[in-house]
N, C-alpha and C. Protein backbone atom coordinates (compact mmCIF):
# COMPACT_ATOMS: atom_id res chain seq x y z
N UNK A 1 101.49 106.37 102.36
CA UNK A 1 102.39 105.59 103.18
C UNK A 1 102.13 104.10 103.00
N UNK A 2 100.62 103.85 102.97
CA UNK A 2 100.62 102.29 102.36
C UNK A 2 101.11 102.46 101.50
N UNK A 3 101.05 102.55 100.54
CA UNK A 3 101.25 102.10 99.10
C UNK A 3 102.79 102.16 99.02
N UNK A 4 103.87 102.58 99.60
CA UNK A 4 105.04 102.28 99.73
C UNK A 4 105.59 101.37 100.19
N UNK A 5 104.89 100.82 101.11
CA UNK A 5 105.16 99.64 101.94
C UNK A 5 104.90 98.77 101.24
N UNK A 6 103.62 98.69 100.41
CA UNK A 6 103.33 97.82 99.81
C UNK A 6 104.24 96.94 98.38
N UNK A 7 104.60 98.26 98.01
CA UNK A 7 105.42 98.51 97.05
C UNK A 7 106.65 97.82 97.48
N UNK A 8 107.47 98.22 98.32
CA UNK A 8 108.28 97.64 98.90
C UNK A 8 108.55 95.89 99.42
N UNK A 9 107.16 95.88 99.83
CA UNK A 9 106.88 94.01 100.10
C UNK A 9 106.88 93.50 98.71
N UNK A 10 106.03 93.75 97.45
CA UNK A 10 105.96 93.25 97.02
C UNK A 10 107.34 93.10 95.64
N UNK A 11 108.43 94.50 95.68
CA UNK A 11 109.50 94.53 94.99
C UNK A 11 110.41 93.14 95.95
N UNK A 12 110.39 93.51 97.29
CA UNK A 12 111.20 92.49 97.99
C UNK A 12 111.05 90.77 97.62
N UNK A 13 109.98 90.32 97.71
CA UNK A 13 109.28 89.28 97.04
C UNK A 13 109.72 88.65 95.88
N UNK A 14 109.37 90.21 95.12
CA UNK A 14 109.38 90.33 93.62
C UNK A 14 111.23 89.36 92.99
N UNK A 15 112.41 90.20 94.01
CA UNK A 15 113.57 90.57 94.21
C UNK A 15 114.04 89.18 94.47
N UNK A 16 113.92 88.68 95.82
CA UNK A 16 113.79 87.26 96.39
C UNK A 16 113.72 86.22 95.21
N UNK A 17 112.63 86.04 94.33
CA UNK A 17 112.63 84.79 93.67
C UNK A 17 113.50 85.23 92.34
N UNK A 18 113.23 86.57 91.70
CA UNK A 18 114.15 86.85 90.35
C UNK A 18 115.73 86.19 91.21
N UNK A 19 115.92 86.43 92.23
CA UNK A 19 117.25 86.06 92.76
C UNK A 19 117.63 84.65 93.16
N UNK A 20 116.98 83.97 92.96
CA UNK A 20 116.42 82.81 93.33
C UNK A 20 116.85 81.89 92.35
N UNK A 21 115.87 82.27 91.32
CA UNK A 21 116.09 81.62 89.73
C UNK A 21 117.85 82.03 89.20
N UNK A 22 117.98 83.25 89.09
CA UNK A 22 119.57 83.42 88.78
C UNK A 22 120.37 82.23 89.34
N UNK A 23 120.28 82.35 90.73
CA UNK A 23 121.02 81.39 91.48
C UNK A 23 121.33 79.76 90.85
N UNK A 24 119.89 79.58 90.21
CA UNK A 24 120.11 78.18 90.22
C UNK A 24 120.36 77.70 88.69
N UNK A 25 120.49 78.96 87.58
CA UNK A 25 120.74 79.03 86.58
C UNK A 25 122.28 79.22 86.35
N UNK A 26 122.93 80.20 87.35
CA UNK A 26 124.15 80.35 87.23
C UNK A 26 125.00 79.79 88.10
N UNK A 27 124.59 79.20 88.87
CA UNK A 27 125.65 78.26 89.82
C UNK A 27 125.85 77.15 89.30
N UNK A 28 127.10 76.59 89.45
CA UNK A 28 128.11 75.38 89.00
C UNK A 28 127.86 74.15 90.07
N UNK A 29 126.63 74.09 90.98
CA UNK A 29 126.69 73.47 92.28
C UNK A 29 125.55 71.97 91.67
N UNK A 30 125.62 70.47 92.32
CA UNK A 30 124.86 69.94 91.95
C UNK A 30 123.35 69.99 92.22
N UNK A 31 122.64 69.19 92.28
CA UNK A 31 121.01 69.43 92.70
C UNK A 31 121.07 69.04 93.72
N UNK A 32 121.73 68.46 94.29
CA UNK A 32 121.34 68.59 96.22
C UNK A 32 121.14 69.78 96.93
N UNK A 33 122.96 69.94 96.53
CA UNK A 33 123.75 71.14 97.26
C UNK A 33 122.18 72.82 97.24
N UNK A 34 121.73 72.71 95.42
CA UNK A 34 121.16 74.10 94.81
C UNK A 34 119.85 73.65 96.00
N UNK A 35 119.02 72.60 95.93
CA UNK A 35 118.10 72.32 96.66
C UNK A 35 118.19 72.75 98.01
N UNK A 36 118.94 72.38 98.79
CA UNK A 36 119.59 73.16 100.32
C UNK A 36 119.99 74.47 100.35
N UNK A 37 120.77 75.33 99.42
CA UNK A 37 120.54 76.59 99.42
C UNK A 37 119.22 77.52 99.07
N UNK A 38 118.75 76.82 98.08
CA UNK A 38 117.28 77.60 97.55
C UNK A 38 116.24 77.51 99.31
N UNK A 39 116.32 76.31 99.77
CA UNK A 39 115.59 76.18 100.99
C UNK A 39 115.87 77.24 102.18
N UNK A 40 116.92 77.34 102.34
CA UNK A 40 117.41 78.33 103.00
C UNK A 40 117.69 79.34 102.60
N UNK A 41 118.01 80.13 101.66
CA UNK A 41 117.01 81.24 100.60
C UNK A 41 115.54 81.42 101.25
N UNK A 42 114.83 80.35 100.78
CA UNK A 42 113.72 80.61 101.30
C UNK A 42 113.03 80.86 102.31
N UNK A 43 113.83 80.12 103.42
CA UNK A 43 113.47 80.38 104.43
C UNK A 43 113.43 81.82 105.22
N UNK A 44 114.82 82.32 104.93
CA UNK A 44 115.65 83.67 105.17
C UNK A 44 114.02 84.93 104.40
N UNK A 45 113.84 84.44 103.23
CA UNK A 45 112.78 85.37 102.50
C UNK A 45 111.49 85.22 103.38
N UNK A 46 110.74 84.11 103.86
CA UNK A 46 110.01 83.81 104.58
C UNK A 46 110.26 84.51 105.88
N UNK A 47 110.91 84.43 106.49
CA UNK A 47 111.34 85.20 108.11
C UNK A 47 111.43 86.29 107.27
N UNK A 48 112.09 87.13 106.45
CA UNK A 48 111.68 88.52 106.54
C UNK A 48 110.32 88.95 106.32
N UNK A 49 109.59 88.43 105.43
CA UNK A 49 108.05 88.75 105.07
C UNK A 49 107.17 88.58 106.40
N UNK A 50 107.53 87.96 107.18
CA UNK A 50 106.80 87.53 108.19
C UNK A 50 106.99 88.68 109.13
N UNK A 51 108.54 89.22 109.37
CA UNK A 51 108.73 90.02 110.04
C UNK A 51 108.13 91.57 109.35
N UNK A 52 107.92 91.70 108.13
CA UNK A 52 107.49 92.47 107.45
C UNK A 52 105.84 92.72 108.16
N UNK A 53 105.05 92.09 107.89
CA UNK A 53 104.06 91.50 107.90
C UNK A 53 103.50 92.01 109.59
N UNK A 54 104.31 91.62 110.38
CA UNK A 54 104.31 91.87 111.72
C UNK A 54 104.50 93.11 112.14
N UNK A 55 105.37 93.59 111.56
CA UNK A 55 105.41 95.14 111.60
C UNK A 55 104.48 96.03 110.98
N UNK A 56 103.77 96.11 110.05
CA UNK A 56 102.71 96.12 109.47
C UNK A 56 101.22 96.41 109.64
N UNK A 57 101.43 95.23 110.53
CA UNK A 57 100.53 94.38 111.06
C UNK A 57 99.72 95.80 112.31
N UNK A 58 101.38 96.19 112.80
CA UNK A 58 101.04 96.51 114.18
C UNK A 58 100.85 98.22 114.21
N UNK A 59 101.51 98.65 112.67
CA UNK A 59 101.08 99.51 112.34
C UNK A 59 99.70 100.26 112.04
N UNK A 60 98.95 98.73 111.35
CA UNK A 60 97.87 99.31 111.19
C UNK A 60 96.64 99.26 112.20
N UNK A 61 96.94 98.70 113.37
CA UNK A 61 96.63 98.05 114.72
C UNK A 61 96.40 99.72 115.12
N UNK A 62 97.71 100.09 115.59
CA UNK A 62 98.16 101.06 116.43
C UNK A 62 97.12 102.67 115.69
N UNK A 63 97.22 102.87 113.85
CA UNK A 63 96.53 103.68 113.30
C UNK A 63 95.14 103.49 113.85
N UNK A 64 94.57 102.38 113.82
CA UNK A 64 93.14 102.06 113.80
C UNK A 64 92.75 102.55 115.00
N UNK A 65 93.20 101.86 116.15
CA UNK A 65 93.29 102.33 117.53
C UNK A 65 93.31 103.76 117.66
N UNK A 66 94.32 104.68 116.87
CA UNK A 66 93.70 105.83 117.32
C UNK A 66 92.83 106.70 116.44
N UNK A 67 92.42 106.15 115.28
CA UNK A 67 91.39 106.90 114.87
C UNK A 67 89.95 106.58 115.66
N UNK A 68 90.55 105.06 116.12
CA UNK A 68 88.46 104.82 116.66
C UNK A 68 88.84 106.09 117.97
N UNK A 69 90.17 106.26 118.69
CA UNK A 69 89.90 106.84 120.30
C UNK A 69 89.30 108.48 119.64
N UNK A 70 90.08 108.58 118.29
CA UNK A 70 89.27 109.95 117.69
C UNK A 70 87.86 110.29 117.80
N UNK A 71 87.44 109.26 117.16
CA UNK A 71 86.19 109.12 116.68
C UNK A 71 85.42 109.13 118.28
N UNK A 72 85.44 108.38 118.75
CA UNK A 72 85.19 108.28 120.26
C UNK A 72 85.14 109.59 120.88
N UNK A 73 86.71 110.29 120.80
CA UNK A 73 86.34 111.59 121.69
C UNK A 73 85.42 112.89 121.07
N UNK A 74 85.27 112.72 119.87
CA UNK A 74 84.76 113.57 119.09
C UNK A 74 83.21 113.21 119.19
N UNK A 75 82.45 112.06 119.60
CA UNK A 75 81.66 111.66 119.83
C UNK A 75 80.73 112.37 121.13
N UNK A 76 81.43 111.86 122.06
CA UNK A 76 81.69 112.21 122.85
C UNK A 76 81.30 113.56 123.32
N UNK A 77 82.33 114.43 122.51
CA UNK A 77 81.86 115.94 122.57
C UNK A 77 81.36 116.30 122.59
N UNK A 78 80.70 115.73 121.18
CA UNK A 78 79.51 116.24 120.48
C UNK A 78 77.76 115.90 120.85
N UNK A 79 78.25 114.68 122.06
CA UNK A 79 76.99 114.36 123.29
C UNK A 79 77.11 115.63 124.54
N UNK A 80 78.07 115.87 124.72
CA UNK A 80 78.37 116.10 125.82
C UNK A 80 77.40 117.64 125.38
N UNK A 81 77.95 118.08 124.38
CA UNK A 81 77.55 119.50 123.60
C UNK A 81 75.75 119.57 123.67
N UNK A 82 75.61 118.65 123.21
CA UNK A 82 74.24 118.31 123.06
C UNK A 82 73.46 118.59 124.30
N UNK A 83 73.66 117.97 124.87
CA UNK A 83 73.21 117.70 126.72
C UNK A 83 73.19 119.16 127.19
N UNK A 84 74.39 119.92 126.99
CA UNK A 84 74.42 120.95 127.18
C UNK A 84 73.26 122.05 127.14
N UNK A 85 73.14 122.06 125.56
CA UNK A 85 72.22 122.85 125.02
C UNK A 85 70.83 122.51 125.53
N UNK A 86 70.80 121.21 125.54
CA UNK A 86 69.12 120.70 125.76
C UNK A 86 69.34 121.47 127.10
N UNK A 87 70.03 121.72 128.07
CA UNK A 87 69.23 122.03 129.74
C UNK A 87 69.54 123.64 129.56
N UNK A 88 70.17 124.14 128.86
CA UNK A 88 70.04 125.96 128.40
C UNK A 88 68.95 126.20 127.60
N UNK A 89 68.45 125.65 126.85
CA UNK A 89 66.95 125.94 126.45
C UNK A 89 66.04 126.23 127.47
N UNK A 90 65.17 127.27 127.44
CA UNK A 90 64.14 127.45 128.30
C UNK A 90 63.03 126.18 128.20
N UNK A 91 62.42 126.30 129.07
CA UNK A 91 61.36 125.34 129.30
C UNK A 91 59.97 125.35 129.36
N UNK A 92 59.73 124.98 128.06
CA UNK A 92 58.13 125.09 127.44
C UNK A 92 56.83 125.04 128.19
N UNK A 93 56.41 125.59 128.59
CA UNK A 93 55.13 125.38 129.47
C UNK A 93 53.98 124.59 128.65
N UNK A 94 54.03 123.43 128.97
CA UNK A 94 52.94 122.67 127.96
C UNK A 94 51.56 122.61 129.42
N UNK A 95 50.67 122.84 128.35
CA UNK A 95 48.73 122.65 128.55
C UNK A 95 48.41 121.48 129.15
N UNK A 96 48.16 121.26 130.20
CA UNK A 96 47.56 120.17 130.65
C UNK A 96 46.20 120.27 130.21
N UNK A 97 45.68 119.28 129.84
CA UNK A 97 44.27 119.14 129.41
C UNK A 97 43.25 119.23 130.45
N UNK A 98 42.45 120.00 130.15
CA UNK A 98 41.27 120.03 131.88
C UNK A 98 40.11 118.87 131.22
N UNK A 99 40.16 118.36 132.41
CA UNK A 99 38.82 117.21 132.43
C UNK A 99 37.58 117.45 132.07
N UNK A 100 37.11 116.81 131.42
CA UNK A 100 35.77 117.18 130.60
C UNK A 100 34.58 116.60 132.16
N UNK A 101 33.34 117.73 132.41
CA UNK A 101 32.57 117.21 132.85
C UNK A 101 31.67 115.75 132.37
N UNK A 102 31.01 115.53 133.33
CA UNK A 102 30.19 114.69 132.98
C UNK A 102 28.90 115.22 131.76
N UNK A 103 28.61 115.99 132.18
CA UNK A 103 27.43 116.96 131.95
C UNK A 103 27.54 116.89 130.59
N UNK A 104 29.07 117.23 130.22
CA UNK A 104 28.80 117.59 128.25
C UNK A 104 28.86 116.26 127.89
């Protein structure tokens, strides 16, 4: 799914300036006029990338977000699991050490 998007930004881009150059090769317009359209061309390409970008953006926001809440609950579990087991284990009777007389 990245790599389509990506693909996509960067054909759009790609698309934008090949269209760009045509423009100013095949139009009959002087260098003011081509200068003021290419700008606004550009601009128009700029606001979409941006909007691109933003969307994107929030995509990979929103993925991230729920792999960490994954990761988290699976964590989680796997404490919770833990804890579990440790107080179902029986309980080891450990040796207290007896005090050595004086004597020895």
């Amino acid at each position: 799914m990245a790599d389509s998007g990506d693909s996509f930004f960067k054909g759009f881009i790609l698309g934008g300036i090949f269209g760009a150059v045509l423009g100013v090769l095949l139009a009959p317009k002087s260098g003011r006029e081509m200068r003021e359209e290419l700008g606004e061309e550009a601009e128009k390409i700029y606001a979409h990338g941006k909007t691109d970008f933003e969307h994107a953006r929030k995509a990979a926001m929103k993925s991230f977000e729920e792999g960490r809440d994954k990761i988290i609950e699976k964590l989680t579990k796997e404490k919770d699991d833990a804890d579990e087991n440790e107080e179902e284990k029986p309980k080891r009777k450990t040796r207290t050490p007896t005090p050595k007389s004086k004597s020895e």
